[in-house]
C-alpha atoms as a PDB file:
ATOM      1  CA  UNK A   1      46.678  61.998  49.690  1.00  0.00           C
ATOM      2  CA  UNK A   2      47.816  62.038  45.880  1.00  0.00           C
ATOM      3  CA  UNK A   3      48.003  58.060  46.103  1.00  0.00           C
ATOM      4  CA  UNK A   4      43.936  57.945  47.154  1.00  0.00           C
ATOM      5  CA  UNK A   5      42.754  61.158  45.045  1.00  0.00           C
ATOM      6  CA  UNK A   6      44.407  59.239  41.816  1.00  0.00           C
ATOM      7  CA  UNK A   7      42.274  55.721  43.218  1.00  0.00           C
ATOM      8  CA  UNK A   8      39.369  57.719  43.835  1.00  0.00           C
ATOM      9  CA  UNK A   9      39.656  58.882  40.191  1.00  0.00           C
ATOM     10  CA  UNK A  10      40.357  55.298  38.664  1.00  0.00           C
ATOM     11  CA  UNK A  11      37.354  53.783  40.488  1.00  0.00           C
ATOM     12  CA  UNK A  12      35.080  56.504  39.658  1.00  0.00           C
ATOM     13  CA  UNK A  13      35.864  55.462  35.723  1.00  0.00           C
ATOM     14  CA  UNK A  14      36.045  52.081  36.028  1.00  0.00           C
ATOM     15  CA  UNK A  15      32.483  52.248  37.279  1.00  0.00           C
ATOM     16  CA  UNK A  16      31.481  54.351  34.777  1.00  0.00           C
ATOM     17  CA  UNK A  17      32.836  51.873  32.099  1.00  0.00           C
ATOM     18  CA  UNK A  18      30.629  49.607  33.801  1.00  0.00           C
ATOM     19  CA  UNK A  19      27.547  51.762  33.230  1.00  0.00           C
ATOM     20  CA  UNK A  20      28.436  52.177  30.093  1.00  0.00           C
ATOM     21  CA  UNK A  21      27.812  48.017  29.524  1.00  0.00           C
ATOM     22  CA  UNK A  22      24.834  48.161  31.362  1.00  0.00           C
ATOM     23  CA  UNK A  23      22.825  50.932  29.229  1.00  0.00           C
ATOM     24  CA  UNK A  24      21.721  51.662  25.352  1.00  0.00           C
ATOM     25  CA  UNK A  25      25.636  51.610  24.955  1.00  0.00           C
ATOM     26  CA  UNK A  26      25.446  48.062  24.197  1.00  0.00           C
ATOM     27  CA  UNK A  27      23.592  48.393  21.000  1.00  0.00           C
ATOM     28  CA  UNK A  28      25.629  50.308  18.256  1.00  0.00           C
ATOM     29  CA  UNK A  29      26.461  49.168  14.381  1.00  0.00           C
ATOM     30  CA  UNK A  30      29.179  50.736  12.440  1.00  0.00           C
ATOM     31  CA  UNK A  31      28.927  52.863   9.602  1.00  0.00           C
ATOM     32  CA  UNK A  32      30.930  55.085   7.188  1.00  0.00           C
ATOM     33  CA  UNK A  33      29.559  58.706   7.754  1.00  0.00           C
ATOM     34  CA  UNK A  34      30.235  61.468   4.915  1.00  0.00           C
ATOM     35  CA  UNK A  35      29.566  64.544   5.815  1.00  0.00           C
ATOM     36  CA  UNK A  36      30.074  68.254   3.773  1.00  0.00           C
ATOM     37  CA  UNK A  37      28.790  71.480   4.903  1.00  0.00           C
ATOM     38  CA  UNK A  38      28.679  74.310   2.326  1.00  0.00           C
ATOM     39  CA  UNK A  39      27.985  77.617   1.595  1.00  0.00           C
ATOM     40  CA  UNK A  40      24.879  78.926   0.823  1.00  0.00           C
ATOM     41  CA  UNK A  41      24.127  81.332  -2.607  1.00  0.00           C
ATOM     42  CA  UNK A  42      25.276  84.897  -1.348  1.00  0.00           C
ATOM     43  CA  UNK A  43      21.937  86.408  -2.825  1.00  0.00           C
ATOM     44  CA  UNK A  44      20.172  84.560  -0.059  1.00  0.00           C
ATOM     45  CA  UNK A  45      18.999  86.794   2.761  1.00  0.00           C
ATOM     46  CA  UNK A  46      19.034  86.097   6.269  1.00  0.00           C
ATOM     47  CA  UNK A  47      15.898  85.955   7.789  1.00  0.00           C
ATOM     48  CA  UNK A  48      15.315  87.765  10.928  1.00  0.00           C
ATOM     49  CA  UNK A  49      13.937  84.726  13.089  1.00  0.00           C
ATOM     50  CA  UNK A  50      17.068  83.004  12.629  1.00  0.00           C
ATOM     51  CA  UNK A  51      19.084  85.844  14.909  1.00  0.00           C
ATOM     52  CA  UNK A  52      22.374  86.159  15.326  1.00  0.00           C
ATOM     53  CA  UNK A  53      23.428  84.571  18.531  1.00  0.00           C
ATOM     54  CA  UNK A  54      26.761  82.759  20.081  1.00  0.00           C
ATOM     55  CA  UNK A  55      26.927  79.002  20.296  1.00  0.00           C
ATOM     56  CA  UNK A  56      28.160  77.392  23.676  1.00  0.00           C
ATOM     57  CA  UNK A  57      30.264  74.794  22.440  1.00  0.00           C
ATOM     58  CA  UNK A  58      31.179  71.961  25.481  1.00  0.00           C
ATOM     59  CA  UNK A  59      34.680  71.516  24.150  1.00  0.00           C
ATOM     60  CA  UNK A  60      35.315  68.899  27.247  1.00  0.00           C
ATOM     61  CA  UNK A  61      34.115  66.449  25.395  1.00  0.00           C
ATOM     62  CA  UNK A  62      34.653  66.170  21.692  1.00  0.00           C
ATOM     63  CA  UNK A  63      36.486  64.322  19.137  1.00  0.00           C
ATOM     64  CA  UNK A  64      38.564  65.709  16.487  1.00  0.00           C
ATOM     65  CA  UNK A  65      39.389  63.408  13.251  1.00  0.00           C
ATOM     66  CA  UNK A  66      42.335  63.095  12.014  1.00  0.00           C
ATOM     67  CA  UNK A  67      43.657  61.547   8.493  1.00  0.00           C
ATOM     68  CA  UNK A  68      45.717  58.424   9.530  1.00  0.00           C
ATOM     69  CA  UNK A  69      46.099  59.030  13.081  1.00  0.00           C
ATOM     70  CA  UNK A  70      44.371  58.155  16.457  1.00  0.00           C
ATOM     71  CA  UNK A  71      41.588  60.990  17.045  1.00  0.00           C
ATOM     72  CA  UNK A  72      42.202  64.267  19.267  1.00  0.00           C
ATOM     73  CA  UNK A  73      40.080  63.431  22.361  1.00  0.00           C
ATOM     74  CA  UNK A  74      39.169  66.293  24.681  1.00  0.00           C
ATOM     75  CA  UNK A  75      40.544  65.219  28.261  1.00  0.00           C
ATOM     76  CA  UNK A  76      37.750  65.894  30.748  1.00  0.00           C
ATOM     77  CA  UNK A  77      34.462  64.168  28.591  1.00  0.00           C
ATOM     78  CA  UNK A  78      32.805  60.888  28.975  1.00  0.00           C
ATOM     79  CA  UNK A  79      31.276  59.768  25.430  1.00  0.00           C
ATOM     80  CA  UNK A  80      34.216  61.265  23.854  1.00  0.00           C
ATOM     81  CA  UNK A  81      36.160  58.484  25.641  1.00  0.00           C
ATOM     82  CA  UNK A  82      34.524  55.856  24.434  1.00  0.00           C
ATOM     83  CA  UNK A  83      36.502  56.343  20.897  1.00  0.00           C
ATOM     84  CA  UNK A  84      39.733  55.145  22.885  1.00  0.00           C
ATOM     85  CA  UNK A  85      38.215  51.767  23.259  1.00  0.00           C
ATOM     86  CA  UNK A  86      41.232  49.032  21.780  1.00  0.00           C
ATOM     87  CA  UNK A  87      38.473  47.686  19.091  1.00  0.00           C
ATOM     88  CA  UNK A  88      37.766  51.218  17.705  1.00  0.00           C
ATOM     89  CA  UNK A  89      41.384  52.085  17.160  1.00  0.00           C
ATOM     90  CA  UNK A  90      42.662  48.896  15.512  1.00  0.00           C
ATOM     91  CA  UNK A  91      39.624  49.423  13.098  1.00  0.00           C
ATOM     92  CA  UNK A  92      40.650  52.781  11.384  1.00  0.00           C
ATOM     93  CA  UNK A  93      37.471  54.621  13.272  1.00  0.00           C
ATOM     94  CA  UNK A  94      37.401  58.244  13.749  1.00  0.00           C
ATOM     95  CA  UNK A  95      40.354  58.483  11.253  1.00  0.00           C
ATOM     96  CA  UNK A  96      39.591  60.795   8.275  1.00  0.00           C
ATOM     97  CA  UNK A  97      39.211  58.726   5.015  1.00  0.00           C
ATOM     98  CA  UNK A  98      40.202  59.494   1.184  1.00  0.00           C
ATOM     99  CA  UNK A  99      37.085  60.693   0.148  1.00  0.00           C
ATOM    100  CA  UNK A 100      35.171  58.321  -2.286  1.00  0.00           C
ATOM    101  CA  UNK A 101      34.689  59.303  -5.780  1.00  0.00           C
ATOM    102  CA  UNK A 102      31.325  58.356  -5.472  1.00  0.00           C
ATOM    103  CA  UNK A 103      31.213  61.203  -2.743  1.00  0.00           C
ATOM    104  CA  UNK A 104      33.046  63.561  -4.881  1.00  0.00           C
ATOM    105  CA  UNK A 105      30.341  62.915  -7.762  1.00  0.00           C
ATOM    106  CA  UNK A 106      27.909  64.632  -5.548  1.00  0.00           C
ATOM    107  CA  UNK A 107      29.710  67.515  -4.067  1.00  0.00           C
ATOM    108  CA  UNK A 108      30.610  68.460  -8.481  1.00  0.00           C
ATOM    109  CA  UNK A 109      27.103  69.126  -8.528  1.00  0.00           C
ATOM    110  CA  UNK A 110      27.684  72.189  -6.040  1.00  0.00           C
ATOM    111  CA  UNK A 111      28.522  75.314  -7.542  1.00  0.00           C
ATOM    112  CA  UNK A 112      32.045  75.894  -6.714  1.00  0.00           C
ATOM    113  CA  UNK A 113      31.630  79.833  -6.635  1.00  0.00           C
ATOM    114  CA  UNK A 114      28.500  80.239  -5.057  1.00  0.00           C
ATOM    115  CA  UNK A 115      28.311  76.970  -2.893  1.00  0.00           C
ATOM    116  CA  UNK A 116      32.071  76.909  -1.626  1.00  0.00           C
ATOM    117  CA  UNK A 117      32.423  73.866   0.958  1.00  0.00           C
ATOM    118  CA  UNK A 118      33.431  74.571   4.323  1.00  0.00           C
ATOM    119  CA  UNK A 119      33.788  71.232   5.575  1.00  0.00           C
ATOM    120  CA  UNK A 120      34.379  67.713   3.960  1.00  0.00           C
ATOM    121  CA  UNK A 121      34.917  64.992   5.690  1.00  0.00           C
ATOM    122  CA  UNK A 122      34.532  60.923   5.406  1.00  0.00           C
ATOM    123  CA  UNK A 123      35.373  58.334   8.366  1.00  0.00           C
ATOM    124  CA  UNK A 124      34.199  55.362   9.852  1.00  0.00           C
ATOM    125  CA  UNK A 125      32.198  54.748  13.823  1.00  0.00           C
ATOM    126  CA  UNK A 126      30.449  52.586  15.728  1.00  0.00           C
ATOM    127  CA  UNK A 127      26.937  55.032  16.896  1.00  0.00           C
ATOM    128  CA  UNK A 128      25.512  54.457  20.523  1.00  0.00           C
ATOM    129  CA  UNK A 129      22.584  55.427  21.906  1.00  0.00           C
ATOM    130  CA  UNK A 130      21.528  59.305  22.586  1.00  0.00           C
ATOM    131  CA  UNK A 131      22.853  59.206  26.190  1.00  0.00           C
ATOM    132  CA  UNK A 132      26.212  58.106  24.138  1.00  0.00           C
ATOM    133  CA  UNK A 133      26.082  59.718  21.507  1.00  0.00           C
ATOM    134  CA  UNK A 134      30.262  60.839  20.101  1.00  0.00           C
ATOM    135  CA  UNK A 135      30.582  64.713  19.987  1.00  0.00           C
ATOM    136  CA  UNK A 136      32.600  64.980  16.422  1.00  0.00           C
ATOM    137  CA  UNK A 137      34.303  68.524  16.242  1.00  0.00           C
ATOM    138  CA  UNK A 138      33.698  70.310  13.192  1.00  0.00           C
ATOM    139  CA  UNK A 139      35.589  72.877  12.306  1.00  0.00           C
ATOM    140  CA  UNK A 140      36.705  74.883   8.368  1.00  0.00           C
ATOM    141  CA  UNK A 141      39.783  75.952   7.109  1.00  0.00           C
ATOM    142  CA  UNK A 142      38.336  78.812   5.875  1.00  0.00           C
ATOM    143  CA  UNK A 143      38.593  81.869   7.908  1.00  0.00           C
ATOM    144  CA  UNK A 144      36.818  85.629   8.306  1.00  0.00           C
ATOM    145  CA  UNK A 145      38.106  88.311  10.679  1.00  0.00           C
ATOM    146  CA  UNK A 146      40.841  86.135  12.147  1.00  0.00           C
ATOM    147  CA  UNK A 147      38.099  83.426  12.724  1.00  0.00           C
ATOM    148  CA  UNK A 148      37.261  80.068  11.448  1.00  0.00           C
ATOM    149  CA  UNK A 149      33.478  80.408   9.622  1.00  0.00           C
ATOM    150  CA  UNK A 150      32.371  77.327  10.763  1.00  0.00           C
ATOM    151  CA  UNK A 151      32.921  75.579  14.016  1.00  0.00           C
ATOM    152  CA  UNK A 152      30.832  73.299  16.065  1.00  0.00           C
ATOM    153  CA  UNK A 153      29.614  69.751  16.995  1.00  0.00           C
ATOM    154  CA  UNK A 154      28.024  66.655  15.002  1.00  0.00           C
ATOM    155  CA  UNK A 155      26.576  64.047  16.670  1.00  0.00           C
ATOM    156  CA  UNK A 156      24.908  60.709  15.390  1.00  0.00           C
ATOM    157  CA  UNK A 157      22.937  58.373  17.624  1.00  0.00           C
ATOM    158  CA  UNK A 158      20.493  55.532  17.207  1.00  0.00           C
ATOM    159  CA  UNK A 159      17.241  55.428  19.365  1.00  0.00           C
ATOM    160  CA  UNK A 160      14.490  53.099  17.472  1.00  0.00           C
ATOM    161  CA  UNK A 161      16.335  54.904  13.887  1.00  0.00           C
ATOM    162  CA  UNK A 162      18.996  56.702  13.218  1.00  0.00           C
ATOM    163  CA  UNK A 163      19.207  60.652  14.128  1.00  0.00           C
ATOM    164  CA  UNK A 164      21.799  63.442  13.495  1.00  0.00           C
ATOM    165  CA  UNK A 165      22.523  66.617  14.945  1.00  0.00           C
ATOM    166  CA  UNK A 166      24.454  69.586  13.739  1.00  0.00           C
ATOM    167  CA  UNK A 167      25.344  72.479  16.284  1.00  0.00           C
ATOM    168  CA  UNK A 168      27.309  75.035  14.682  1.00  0.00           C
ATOM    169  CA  UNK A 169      27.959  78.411  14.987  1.00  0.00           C
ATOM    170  CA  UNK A 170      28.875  80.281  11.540  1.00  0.00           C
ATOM    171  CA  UNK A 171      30.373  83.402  10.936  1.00  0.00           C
ATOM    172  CA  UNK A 172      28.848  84.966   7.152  1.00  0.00           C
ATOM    173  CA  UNK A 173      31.338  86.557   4.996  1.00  0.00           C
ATOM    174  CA  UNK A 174      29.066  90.006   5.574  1.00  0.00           C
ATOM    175  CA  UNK A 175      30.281  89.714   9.486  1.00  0.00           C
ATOM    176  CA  UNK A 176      31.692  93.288  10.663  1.00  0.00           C
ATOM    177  CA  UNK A 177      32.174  91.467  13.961  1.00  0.00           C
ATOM    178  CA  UNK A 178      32.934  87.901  15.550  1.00  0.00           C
ATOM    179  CA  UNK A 179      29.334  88.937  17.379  1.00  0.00           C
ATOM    180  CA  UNK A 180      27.780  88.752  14.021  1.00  0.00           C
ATOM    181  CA  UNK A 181      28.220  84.995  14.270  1.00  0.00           C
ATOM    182  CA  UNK A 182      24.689  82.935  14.170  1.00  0.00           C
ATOM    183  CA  UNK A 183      24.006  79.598  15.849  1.00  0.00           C
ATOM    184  CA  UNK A 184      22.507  76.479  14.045  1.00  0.00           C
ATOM    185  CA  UNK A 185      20.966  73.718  14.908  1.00  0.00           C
ATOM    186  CA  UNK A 186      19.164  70.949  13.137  1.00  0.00           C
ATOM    187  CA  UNK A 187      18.409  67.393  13.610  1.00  0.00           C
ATOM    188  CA  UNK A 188      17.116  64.859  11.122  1.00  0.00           C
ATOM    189  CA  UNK A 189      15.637  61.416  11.188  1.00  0.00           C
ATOM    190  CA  UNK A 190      18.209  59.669   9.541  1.00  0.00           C
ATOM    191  CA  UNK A 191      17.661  56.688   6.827  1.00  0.00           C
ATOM    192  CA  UNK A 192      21.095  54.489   5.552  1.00  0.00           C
ATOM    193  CA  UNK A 193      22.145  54.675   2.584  1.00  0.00           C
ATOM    194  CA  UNK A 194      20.545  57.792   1.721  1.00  0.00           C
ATOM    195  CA  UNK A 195      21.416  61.415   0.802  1.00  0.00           C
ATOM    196  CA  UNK A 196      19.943  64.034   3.055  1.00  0.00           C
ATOM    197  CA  UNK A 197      20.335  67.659   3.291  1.00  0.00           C
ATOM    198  CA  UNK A 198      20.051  70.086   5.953  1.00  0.00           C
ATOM    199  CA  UNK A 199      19.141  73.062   4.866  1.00  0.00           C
ATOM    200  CA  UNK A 200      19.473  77.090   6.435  1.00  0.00           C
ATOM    201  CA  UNK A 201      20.049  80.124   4.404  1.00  0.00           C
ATOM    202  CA  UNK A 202      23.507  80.524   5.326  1.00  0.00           C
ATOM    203  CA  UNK A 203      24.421  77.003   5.025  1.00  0.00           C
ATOM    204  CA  UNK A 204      23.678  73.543   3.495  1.00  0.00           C
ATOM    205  CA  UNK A 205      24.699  70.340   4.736  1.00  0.00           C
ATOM    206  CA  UNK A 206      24.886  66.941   3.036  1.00  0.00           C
ATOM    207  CA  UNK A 207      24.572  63.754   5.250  1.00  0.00           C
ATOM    208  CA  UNK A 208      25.124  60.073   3.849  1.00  0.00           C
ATOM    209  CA  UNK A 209      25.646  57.020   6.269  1.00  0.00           C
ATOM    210  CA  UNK A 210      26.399  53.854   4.841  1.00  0.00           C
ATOM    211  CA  UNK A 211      26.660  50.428   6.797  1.00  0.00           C
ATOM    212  CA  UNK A 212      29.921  48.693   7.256  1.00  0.00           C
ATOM    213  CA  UNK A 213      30.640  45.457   8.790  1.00  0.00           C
ATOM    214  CA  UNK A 214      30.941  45.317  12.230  1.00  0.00           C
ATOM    215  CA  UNK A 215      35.080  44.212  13.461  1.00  0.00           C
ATOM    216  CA  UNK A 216      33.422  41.339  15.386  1.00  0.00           C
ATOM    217  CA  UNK A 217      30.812  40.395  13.184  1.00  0.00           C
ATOM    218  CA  UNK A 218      30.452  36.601  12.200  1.00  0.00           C
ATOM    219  CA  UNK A 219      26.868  37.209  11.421  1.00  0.00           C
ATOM    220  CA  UNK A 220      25.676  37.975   8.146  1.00  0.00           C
ATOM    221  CA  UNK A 221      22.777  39.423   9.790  1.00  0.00           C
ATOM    222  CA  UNK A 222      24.201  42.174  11.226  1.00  0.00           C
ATOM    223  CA  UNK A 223      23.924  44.272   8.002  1.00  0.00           C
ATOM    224  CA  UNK A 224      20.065  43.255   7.292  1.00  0.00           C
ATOM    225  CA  UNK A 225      18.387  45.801   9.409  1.00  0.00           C
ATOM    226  CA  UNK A 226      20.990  48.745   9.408  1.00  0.00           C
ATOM    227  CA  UNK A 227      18.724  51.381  10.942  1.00  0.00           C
ATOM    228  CA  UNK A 228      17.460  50.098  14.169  1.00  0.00           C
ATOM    229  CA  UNK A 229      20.155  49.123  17.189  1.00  0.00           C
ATOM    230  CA  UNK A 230      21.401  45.639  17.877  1.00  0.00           C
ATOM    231  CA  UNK A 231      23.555  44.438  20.332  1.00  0.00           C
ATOM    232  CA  UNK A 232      27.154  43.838  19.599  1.00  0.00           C
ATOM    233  CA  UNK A 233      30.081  42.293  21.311  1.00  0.00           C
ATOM    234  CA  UNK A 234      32.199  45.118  21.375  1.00  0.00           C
ATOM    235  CA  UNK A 235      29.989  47.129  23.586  1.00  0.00           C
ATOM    236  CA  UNK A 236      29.518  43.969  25.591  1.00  0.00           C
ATOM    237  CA  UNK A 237      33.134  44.493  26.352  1.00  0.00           C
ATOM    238  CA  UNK A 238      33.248  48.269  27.348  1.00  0.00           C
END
């Protein structure tokens, strides 16, 4: 009975990997993503339509980077999977990068008291369609009651452009409770090589995803229209 549950199980994902070629999953180009979530200025007031509400967080399926090392996948996702795929490892992606000084020349302009970062974070990833899109777990170091301030998902995808979604739940340092924690969500039309920021009064958020070459590429052309999807041979091989 084991023997055919354990079959059952392996065809089930083999024909999913098969879906996976057949759909948007085929079109993805690779980018370096830097991402840094901040702080807002403590004199800023909440505003009541905001709320203060939990965030359901589908922790099944996520990512987590990590500097040097082969990504902490959640066991029971699907897209979350698709970062175990041979050509992803052997490129460095989902692996936490040195942040670039070019990167760092950015975040200076933040004021360090008032606008302490909560997140930081640079790495490299193929982006698949919405249906595909890679949960990336998101989570600070900094901590109030007991409780990390800042948890949640990031998500980038590619439809006709590029989009990005932050879901996050943060905990302000005026919290008496972990119930005083406040969901947010935003998503942005995205544009390469350009610095956007994602703005709430209780945090900021600064988004910059450049193109990289693609580990198969032998086309030049591959890097000529960065913000629209293209097929690739790597997802031909999923």
């Amino acid at each position: 009975m084991m023997f055919k549950h354990t079959f059952t199980l392996i065809s089930i994902f083999a024909f999913t990997l098969t879906s996976w070629a057949d759909e948007d999953v085929k079109k993805t180009r690779w980018y370096q993503v830097n991402l840094s979530i901040f702080k807002q200025k403590k004199d800023i007031s909440l505003d009541e339509s905001y709320g203060f509400k939990p965030l359901t967080l589908d922790m099944g399926d996520i990512i987590q980077l990590r500097p040097g090392k082969t990504p902490a996948i959640a066991q029971n996702g699907l897209n979350a999977g698709l970062a175990l795929h041979h050509e992803n490892l052997d490129e460095g992606s989902f692996t936490l990068q040195t942040i670039s000084d070019e990167w760092t020349e950015i975040l200076n302009k933040l004021d360090p008291v008032n606008q302490p970062i909560l997140y930081n974070a640079q790495w490299v990833q193929p982006i698949y369609g919405q249906s595909h899109a890679i949960p990336i777990y998101i989570e600070s170091s900094s901590e109030h009651l007991e409780t990390p301030q800042l948890r949640g998902m990031f998500y980038l995808h590619v439809s006709r452009y590029l989009h990005a979604k932050l879901d996050v739940q943060y905990l302000p340092d005026q919290a008496q409770t972990v119930e005083g924690a406040y969901a947010i969500t935003q998503t942005r039309r995205m544009r390469s090589k350009e610095l956007h920021y994602l703005d709430h009064p209780g945090i900021g958020a600064l988004i910059e995803i450049t193109p990289v070459e693609h580990p198969l590429s032998t086309d030049e052309e591959d890097m000529n229209s960065p913000d629209t999807a293209q097929s690739s041979a790597l997802n031909d091989r999923i």
